[in-house]
Protein backbone atom coordinates (compact mmCIF):
# COMPACT_ATOMS: atom_id res chain seq x y z
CA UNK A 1 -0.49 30.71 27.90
CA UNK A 2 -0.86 34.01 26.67
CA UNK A 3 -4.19 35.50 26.27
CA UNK A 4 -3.54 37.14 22.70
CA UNK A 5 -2.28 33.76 21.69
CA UNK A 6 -5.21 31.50 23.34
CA UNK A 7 -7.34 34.19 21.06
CA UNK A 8 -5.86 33.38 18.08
CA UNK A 9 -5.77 29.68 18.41
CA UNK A 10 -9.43 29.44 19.17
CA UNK A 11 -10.20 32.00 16.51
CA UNK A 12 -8.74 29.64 14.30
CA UNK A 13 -10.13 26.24 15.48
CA UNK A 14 -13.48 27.36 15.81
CA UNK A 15 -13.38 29.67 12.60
CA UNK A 16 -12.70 26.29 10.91
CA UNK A 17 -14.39 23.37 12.96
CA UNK A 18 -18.14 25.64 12.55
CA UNK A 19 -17.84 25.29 8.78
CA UNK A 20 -20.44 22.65 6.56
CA UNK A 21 -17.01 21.87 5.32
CA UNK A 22 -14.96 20.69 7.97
CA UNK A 23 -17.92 17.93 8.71
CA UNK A 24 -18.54 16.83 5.75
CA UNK A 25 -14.91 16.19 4.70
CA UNK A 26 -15.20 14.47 8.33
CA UNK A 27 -17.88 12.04 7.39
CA UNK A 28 -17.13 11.96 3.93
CA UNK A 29 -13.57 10.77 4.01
CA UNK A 30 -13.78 7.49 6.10
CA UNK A 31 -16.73 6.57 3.84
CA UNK A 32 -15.07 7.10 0.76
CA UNK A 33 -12.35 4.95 2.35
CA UNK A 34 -14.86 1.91 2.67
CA UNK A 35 -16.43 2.70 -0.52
CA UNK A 36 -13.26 2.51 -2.00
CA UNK A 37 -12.90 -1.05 -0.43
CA UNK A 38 -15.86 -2.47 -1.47
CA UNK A 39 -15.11 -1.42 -4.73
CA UNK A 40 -11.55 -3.36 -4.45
CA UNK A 41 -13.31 -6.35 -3.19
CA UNK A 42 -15.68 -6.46 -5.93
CA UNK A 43 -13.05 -5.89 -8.16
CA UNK A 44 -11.12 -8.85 -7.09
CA UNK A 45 -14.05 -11.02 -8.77
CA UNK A 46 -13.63 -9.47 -12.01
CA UNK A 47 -9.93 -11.32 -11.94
CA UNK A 48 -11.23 -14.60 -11.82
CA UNK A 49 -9.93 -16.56 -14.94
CA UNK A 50 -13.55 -17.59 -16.86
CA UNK A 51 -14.24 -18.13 -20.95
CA UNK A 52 -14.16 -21.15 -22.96
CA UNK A 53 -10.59 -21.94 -24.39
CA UNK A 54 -10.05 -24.50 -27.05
CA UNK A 55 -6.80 -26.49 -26.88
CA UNK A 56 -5.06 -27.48 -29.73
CA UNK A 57 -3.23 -30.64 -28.24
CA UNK A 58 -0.73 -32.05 -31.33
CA UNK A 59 1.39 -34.17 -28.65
CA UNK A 60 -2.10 -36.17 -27.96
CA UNK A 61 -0.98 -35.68 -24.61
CA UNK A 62 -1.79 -33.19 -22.24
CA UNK A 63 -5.53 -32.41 -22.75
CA UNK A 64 -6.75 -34.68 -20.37
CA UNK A 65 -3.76 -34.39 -17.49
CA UNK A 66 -4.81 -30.03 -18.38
CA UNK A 67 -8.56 -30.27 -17.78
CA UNK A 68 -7.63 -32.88 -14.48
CA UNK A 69 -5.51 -30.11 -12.87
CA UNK A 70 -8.26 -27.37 -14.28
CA UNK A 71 -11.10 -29.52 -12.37
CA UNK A 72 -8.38 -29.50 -9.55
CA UNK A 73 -8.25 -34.07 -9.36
CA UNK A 74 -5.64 -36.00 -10.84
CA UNK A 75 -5.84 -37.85 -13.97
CA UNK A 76 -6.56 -41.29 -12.08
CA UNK A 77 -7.81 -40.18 -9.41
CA UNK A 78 -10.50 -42.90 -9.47
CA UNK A 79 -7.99 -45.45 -9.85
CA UNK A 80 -7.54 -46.21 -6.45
CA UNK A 81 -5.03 -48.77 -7.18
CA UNK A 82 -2.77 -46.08 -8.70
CA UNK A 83 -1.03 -45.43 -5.47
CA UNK A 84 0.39 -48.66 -5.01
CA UNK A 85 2.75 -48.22 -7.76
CA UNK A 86 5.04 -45.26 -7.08
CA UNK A 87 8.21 -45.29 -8.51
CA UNK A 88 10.57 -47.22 -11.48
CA UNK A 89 11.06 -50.20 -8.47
CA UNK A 90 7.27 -50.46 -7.59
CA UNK A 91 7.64 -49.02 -4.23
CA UNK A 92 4.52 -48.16 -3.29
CA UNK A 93 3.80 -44.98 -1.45
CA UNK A 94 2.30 -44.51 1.88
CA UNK A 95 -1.21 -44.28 2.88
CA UNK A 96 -0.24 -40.68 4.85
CA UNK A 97 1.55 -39.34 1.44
CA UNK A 98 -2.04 -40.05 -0.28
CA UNK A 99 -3.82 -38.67 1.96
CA UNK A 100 -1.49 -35.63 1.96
CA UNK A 101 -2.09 -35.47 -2.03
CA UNK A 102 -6.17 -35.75 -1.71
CA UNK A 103 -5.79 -32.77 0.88
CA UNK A 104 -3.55 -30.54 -1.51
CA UNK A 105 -6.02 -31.47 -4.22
CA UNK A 106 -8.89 -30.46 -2.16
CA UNK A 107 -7.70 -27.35 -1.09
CA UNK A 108 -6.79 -26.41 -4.27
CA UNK A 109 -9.80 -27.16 -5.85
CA UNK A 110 -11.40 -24.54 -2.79
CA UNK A 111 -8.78 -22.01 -3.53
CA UNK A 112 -9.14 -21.70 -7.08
CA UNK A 113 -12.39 -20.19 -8.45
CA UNK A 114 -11.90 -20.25 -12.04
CA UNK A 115 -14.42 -20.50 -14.90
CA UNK A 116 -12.58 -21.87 -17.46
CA UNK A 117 -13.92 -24.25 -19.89
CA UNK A 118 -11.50 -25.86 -22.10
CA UNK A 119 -12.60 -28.14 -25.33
CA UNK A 120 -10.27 -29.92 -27.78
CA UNK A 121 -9.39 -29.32 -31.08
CA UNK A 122 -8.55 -32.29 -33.65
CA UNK A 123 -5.48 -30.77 -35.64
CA UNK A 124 -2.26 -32.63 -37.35
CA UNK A 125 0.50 -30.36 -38.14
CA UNK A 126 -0.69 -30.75 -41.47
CA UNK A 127 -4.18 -29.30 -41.13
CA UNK A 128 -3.43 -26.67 -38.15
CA UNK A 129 -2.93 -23.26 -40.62
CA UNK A 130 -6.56 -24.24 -42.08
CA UNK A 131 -7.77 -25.06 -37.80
CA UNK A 132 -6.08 -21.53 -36.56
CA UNK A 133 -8.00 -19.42 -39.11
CA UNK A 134 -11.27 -20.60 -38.15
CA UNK A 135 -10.50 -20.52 -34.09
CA UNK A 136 -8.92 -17.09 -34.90
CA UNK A 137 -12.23 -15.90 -36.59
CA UNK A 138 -13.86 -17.67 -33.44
CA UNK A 139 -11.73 -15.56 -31.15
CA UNK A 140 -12.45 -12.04 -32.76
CA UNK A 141 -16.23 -12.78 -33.20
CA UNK A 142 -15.80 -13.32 -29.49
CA UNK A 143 -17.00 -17.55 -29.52
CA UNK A 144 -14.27 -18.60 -27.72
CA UNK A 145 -12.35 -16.52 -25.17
CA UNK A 146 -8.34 -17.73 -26.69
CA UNK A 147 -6.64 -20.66 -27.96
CA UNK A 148 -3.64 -22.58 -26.77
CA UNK A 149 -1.11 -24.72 -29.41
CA UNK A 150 0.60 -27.84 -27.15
CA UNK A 151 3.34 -29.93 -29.26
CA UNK A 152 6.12 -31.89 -28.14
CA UNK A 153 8.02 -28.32 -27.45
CA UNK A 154 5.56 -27.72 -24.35
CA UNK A 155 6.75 -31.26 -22.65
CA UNK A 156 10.41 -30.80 -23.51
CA UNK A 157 10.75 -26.96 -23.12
CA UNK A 158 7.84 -25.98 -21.54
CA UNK A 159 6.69 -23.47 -24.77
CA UNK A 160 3.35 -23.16 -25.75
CA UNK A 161 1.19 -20.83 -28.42
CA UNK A 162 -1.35 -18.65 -26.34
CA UNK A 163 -3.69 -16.98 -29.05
CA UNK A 164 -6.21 -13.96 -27.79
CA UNK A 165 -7.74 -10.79 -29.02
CA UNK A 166 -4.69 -8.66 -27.56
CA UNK A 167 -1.55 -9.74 -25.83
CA UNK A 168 -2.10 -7.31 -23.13
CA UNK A 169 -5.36 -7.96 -21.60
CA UNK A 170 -6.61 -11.23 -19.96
CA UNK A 171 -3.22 -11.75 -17.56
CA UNK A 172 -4.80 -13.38 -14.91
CA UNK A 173 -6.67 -16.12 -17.64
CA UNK A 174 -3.53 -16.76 -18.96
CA UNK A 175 -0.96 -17.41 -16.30
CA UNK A 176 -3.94 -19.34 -14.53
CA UNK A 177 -3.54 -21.24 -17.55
CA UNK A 178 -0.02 -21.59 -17.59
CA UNK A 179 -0.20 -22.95 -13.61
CA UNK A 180 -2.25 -25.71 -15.39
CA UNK A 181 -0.28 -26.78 -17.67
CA UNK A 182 2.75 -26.85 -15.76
CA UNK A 183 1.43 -29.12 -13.23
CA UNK A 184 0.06 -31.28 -16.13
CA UNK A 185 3.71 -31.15 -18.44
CA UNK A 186 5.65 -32.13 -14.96
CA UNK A 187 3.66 -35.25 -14.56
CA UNK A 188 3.77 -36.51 -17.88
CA UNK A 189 7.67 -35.89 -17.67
CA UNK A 190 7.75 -38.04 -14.69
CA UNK A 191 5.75 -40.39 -16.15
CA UNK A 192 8.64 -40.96 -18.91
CA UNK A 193 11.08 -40.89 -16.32
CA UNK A 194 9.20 -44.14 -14.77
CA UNK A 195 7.78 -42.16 -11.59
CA UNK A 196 4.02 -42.71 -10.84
CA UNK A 197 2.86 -38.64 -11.41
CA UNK A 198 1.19 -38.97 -7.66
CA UNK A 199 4.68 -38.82 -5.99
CA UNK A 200 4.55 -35.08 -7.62
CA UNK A 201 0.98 -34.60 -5.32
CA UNK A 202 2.68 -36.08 -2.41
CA UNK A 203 5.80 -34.63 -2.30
CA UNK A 204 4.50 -31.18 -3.25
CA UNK A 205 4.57 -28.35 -0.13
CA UNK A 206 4.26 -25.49 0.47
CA UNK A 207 7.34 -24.11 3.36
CA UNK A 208 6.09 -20.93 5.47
CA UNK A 209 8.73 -19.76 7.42
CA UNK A 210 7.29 -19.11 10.93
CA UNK A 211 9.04 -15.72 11.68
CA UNK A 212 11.06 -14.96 15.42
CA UNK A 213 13.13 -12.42 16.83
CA UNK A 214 16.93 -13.72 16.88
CA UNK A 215 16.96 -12.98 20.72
CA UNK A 216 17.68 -15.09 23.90
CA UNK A 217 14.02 -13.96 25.36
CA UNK A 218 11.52 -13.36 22.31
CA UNK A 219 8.63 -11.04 22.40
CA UNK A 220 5.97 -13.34 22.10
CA UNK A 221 4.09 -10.74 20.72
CA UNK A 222 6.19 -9.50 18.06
CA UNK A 223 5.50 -12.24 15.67
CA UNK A 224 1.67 -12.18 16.54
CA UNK A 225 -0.58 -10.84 13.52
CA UNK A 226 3.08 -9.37 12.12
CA UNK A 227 0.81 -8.68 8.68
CA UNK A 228 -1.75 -6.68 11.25
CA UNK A 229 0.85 -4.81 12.36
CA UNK A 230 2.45 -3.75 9.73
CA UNK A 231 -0.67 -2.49 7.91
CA UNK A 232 -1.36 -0.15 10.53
CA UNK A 233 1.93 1.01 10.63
CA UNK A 234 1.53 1.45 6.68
CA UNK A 235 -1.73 3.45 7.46
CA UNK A 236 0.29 5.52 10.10
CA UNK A 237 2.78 6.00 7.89
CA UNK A 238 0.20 7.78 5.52
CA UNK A 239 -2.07 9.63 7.67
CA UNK A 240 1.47 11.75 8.85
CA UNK A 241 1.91 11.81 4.87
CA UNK A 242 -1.21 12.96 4.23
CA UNK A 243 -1.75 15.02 7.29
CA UNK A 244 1.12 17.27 6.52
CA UNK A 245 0.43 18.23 2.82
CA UNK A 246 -3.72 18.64 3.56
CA UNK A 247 -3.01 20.75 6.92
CA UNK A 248 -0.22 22.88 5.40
CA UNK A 249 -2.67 23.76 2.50
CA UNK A 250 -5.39 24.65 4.82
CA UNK A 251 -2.60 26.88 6.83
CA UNK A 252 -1.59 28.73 3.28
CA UNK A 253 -5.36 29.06 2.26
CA UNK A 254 -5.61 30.94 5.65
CA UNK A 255 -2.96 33.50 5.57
CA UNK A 256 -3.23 33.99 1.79
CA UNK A 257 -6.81 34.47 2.32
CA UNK A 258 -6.66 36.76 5.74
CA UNK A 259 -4.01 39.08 3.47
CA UNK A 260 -5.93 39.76 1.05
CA UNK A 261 -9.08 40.34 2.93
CA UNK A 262 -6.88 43.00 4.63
CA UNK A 263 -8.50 41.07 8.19
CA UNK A 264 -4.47 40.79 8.90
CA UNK A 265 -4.04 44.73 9.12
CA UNK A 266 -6.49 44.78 11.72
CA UNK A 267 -5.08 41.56 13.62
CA UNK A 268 -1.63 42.70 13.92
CA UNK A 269 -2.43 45.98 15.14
CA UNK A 270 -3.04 44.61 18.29
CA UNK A 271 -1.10 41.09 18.39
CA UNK A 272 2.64 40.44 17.40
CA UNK A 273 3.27 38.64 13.43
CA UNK A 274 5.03 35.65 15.03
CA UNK A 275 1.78 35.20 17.75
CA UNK A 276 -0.23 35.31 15.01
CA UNK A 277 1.69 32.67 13.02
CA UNK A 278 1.63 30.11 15.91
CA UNK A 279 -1.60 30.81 17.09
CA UNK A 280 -2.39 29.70 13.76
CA UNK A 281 -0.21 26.88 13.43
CA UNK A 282 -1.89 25.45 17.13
CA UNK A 283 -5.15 26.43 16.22
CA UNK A 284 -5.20 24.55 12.65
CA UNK A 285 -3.00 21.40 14.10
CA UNK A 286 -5.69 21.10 16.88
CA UNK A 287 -8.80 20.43 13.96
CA UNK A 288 -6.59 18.14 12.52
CA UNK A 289 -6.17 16.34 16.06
CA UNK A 290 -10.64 16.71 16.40
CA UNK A 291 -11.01 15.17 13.05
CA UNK A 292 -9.09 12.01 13.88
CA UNK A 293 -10.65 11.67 17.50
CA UNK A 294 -13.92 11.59 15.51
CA UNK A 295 -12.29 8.84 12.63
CA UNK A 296 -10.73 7.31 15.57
CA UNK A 297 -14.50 7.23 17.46
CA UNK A 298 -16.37 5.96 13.97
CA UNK A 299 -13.59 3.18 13.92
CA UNK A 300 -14.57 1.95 17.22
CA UNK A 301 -18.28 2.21 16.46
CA UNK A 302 -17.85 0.30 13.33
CA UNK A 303 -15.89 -2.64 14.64
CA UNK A 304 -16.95 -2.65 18.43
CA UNK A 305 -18.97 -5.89 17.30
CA UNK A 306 -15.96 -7.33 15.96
CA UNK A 307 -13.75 -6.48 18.63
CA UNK A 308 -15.70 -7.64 21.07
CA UNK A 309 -15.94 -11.54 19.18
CA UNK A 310 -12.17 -11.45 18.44
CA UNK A 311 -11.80 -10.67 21.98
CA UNK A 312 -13.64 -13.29 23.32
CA UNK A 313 -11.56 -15.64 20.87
CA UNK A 314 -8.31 -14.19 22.23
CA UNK A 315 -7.09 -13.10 19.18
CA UNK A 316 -7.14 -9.07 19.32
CA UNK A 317 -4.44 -7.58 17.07
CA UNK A 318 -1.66 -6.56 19.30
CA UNK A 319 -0.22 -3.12 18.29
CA UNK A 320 3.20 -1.92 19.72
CA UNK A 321 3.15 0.87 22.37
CA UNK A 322 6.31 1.78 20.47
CA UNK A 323 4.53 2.42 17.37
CA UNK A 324 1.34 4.56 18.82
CA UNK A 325 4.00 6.72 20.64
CA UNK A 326 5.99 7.03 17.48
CA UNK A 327 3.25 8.44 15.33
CA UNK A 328 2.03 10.57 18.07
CA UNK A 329 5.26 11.96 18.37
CA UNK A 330 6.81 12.20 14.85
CA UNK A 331 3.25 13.05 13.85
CA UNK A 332 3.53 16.42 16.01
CA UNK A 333 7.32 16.56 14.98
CA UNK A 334 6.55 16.38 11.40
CA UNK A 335 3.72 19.05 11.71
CA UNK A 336 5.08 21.96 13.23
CA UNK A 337 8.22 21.98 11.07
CA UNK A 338 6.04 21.79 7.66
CA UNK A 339 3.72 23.86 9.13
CA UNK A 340 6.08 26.76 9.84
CA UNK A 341 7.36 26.24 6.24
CA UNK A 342 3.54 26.52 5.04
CA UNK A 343 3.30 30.00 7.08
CA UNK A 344 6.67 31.51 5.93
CA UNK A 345 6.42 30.64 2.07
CA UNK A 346 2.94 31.58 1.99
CA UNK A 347 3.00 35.24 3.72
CA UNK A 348 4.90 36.75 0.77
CA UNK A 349 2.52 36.16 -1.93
CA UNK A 350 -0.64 37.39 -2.90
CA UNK A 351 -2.42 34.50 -4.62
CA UNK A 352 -2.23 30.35 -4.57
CA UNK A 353 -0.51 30.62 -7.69
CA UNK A 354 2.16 32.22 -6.81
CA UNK A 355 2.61 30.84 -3.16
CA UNK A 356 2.81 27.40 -5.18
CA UNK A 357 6.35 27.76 -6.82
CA UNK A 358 7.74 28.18 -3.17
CA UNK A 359 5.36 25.48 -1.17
CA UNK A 360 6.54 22.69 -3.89
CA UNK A 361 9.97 22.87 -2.23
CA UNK A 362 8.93 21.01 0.90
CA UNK A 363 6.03 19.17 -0.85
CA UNK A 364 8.88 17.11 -2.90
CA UNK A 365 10.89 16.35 0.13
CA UNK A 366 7.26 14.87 1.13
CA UNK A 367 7.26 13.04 -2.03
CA UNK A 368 10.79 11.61 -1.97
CA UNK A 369 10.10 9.73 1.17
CA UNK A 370 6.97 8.63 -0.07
CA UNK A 371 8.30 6.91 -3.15
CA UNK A 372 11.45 5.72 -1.10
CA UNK A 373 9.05 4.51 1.84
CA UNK A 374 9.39 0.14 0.29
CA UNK A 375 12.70 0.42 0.35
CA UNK A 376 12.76 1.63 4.25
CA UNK A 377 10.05 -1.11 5.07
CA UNK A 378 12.21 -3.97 3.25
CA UNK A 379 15.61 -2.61 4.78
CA UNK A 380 14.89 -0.33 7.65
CA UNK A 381 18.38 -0.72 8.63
CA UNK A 382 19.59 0.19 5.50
CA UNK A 383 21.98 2.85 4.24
CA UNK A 384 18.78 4.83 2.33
CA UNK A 385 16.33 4.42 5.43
CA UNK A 386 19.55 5.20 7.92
CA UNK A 387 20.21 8.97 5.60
CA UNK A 388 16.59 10.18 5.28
CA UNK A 389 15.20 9.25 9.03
CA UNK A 390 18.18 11.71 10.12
CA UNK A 391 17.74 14.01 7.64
CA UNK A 392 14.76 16.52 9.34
CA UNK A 393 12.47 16.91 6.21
CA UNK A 394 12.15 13.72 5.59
CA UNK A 395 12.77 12.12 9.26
CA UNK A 396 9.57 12.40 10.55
CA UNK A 397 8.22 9.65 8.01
CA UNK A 398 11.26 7.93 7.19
CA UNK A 399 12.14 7.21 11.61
CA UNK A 400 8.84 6.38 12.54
CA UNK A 401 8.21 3.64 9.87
CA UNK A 402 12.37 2.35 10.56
CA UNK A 403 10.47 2.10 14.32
CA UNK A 404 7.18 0.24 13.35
CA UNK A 405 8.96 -2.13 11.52
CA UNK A 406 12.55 -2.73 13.50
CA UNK A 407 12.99 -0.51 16.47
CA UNK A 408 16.54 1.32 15.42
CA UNK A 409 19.26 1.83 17.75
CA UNK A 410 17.99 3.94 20.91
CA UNK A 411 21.18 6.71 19.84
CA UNK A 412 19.50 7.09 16.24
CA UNK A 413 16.08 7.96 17.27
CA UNK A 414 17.72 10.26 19.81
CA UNK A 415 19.62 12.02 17.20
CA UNK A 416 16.89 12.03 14.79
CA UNK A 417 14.30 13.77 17.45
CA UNK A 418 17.04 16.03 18.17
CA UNK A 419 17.81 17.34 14.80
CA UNK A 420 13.82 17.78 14.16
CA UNK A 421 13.81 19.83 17.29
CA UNK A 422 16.23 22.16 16.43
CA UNK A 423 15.56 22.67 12.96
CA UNK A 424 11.67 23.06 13.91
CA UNK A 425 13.04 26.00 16.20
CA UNK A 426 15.28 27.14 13.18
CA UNK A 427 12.27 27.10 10.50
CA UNK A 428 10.17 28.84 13.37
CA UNK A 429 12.35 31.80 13.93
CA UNK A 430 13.01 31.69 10.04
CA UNK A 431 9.58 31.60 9.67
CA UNK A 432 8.42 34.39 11.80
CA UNK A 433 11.18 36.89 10.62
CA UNK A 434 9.51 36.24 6.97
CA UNK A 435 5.75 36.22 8.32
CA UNK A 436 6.38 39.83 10.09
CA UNK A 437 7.03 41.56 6.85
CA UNK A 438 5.83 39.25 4.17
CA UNK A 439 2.26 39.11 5.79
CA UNK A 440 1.93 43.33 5.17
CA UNK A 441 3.22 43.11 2.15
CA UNK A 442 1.17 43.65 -1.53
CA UNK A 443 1.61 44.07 -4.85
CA UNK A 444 4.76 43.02 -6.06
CA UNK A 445 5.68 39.30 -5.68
CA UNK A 446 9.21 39.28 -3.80
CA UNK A 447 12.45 37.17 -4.86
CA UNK A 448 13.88 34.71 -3.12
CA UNK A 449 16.99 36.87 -2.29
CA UNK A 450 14.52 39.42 -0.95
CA UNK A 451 12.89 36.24 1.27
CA UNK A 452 16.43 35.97 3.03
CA UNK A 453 16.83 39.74 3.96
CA UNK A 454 13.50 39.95 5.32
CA UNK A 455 14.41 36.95 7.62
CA UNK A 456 17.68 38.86 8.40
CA UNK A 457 17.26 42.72 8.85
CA UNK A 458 16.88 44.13 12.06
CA UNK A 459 13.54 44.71 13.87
C-alpha cells in the first residue's frame, strides 16, 4: 500500500476513533436500542382491553353467551350433559371433539388478558333515549369506560351501537369486543338453526401452514426459525441503510470541515486530491467496521447465557452463510459507491448548508428503497425488487434482501455485483476529478454545469 495513503487512512481512523464521541455513540446506541425495547414491551400492556362496559342487550339474548366468551367458558359449560346432544338428529359428539373444545377454551382464556367488566342494562326500545342519556353522561364523567346497543340487527346482520368518548381512541377495547360478540352471535345462530353451539368449539381450528422448499432434496434448515431469520435479515437490511447515510455524513463533515480549516492546503501539498479522498473513504469505512466489532462483541456478551441454554436445547437460530456473505459484501459495495458520492458533492461547497442540496440526490435513492423494501420482502422475485437490485444506487439494499429472503438466480446477482463494480469505479474517477479542484476551491458556491467541467478538463 502506499505510504502517503496508509498516512491518511490512519490519520483518519485514529483522528476519529480517539474522540469522547465516537465511544459514546458506541455505547450509547445499542442501549438506546434495548431501551427502546423495553419501552415497546411495556407498551404492549397499555393495549390490553380493561374498563367497565355496560351492555344494552334489547334481544334478551346475548349478555350472558358475551360475558361466557369474555370469561373465555361456554355458556353451559357446567352442563356436562350438553355434549351429548349435538346436532338437529341428536347425534352426539365425541369425547375427543370435547376435549378439543375445553383445550381451545383454555388456551384462550391464557391468551387473552383482558380487563373488561361488562354489566347489563334493563332498556325496552321504549325507554332506551331516556337509558342512553344517563350512560352517555356516565361515559363523559368517565364511570363507565363505553356502551354497546345489541338488538335483533346484531344476530341477523351482525350490527351493533358502540358508544365512547371518541371514535378514534380505545381500538384495541373495541374490536376485543367485537371478537366477543361474534363468537357469542354465531352460537345463538346455530342454536336457531337446531345445532348444539359446542359443535362451533369443536369444529373451530386454527390451520398453520408448515412452510417447505418446493425441491426434490429440502434444506432442512431453511424452514428452521424462518421468523429468526428473517428478522436478522430485516436488521441487516438496516444497518447497510443506516450505515451509508450516518458514514457519508461523517465523510462530508470531514472534508467540509478540513476546507475550511485550510488543514487541506497543507495536506495536498504533499499528497495527491484523489489519495486524499480514498484515504479518507478507507480510513472512515474502517471506524464504521470497529464500531460494529464492538456491537457485534456486546451482543455476544449479552446473550452468551442464552446461547449457551439454547444450545444445549439444540435449538440455536440457524443463519444462512448466504446471508452473512451478502451483507458483508453488498455492505462494502454499497459503501464505497455512496461514499465517493459523499466526497465529490461535498468538496465544492463551503458550508453543510449548501453541500445539502447536492447530498439529497443520493440520500433519496436511499429512501426509495427503503420505502419499497415490503414490497421486495413479499415478492423478491418480483418485477419492482428484479429493477432496483440491478439498478446500482439502489442494488446494494434492494439484492441483498432479494438474497436473505429467496436466493435469486446465480446470473442476477452476477450482473448486479458487476454493475456496482463498475459504476463504483465510475463515481470514483468522477469523484476524484471533482475532489482535485472542488477541495481548493472558496468563496463562490459552483453550479452544477461547473461540477461537470471540473470532472472533465484536463489535468
Amino acid at each position: 500500500m502506499n505510504s502517503k495513503l496508509f498516512a491518511v487512512i490512519k490519520r483518519e481512523y485514529l483522528q476519529q476513533v480517539r474522540t469522547k464521541a465516537f465511544w459514546i455513540a458506541t455505547f450509547l446506541i445499542p442501549s438506546l436500542g434495548l431501551g427502546l425495547i423495553f419501552i415497546q414491551v411495556a407498551l404492549t400492556r397499555t393495549l390490553v382491553a380493561k374498563g367497565r362496559i355496560g351492555v344494552v342487550d334489547l334481544s334478551g339474548r346475548l349478555y350472558e353467551p358475551l360475558v361466557a366468551e369474555q370469561q373465555g367458558r361456554p355458556k353451559d359449560d357446567d352442563d356436562q350433559d350438553t355434549a351429548a346432544n349435538a346436532t338437529k338428529d341428536k347425534k352426539p359428539l365425541k369425547d375427543s371433539d370435547v376435549g378439543t373444545a375445553r383445550k381451545m377454551e383454555e388456551g384462550r382464556r391464557q391468551r387473552i388478558a383482558t380487563k373488561l367488566e361488562f354489566f347489563k342494562v334493563d332498556a325496552t326500545p321504549e325507554t332506551l333515549q331516556g337509558i342512553r342519556t344517563k350512560l352517555n353522561e356516565d361515559v363523559q364523567k368517565e364511570r363507565i369506560k363505553a356502551y354497546i346497543i345489541l338488538d335483533q340487527n346484531t344476530l341477523d346482520k351482525g350490527a351493533a351501537e358502540w358508544r365512547a368518548q371518541s371514535v378514534k381512541a380505545d381500538i384495541v377495547m373495541r374490536e376485543t369486543v367485537a371478537g366477543y360478540l361474534t363468537r357469542a352471535a354465531t352460537k345463538e345462530r346455530l342454536k336457531d338453526r337446531g345445532v348444539d353451539p359446542k359443535l362451533y368449539d369443536a369444529a373451530r381450528v386454527r390451520v398453520d401452514l408448515d412452510p417447505h422448499e418446493a425441491k426434490e432434496v429440502e434444506n432442512k434448515d431453511a424452514s428452521k426459525n424462518a421468523g429468526m431469520n428473517l428478522a436478522i435479515s430485516g436488521v441487516f437490511f438496516f444497518l447497510i441503510y443506516m450505515s451509508i447515510f450516518i458514514y457519508g455524513a461523517y465523510i462530508m463533515r470531514g472534508v467540509l470541515e478540513e476546507k475550511n480549516n485550510r488543514i487541506v492546503e497543507v495536506i495536498v501539498s504533499s499528497v495527491r486530491p484523489t489519495t486524499l479522498m480514498l484515504g479518507k473513504i478507507l480510513g472512515i469505512g474502517l471506524v464504521g467496521l470497529t464500531q460494529y466489532a464492538v456491537w457485534a462483541c456486546l451482543a455476544l456478551a449479552v446473550t452468551l447465557p442464552g446461547a449457551a441454554a439454547v444450545i444445549g436445547m439444540g435449538e440455536l437460530p440457524h443463519i444462512p452463510v448466504a446471508t452473512i456473505g451478502a451483507f458483508v459484501l453488498f455492505f462494502l459495495l454499497g459503501y464505497f459507491l455512496y461514499a465517493s458520492l459523499y466526497a465529490a458533492l461535498s468538496a465544492p461547497f463551503n458550508t453543510e448548508q449548501e453541500a445539502q442540496q447536492f447530498v439529497i440526490i443520493p440520500g433519496m435513492m436511499l429512501i426509495l428503497t427503503s420505502t419499497t423494501w415490503f414490497f421486495a420482502f413479499n415478492q423478491p422475485n418480483g418485477r419492482l425488487a428484479t429493477v432496483l437490485s440491478f439498478f446500482p444506487f439502489t442494488a446494494p439494499l434492494m439484492m441483498f434482501m432479494r438474497i436473505s429472503v429467496q436466493t435469486p438466480p446465480l446470473w442476477q446477482i452476477a450482473t448486479s455485483v458487476a454493475l456496482l463494480v463498475a459504476t463504483i469505479f465510475a463515481v470514483a474517477w468522477f469523484a476524484g476529478r471533482i475532489y482535485r479542484v472542488g477541495i481548493l476551491m472558496y468563496g463562490k458556491k459552483p453550479t452544477l454545469p461547473e461540477i461537470f467541467r471540473w470532472a472533465f478538463q484536463a489535468d
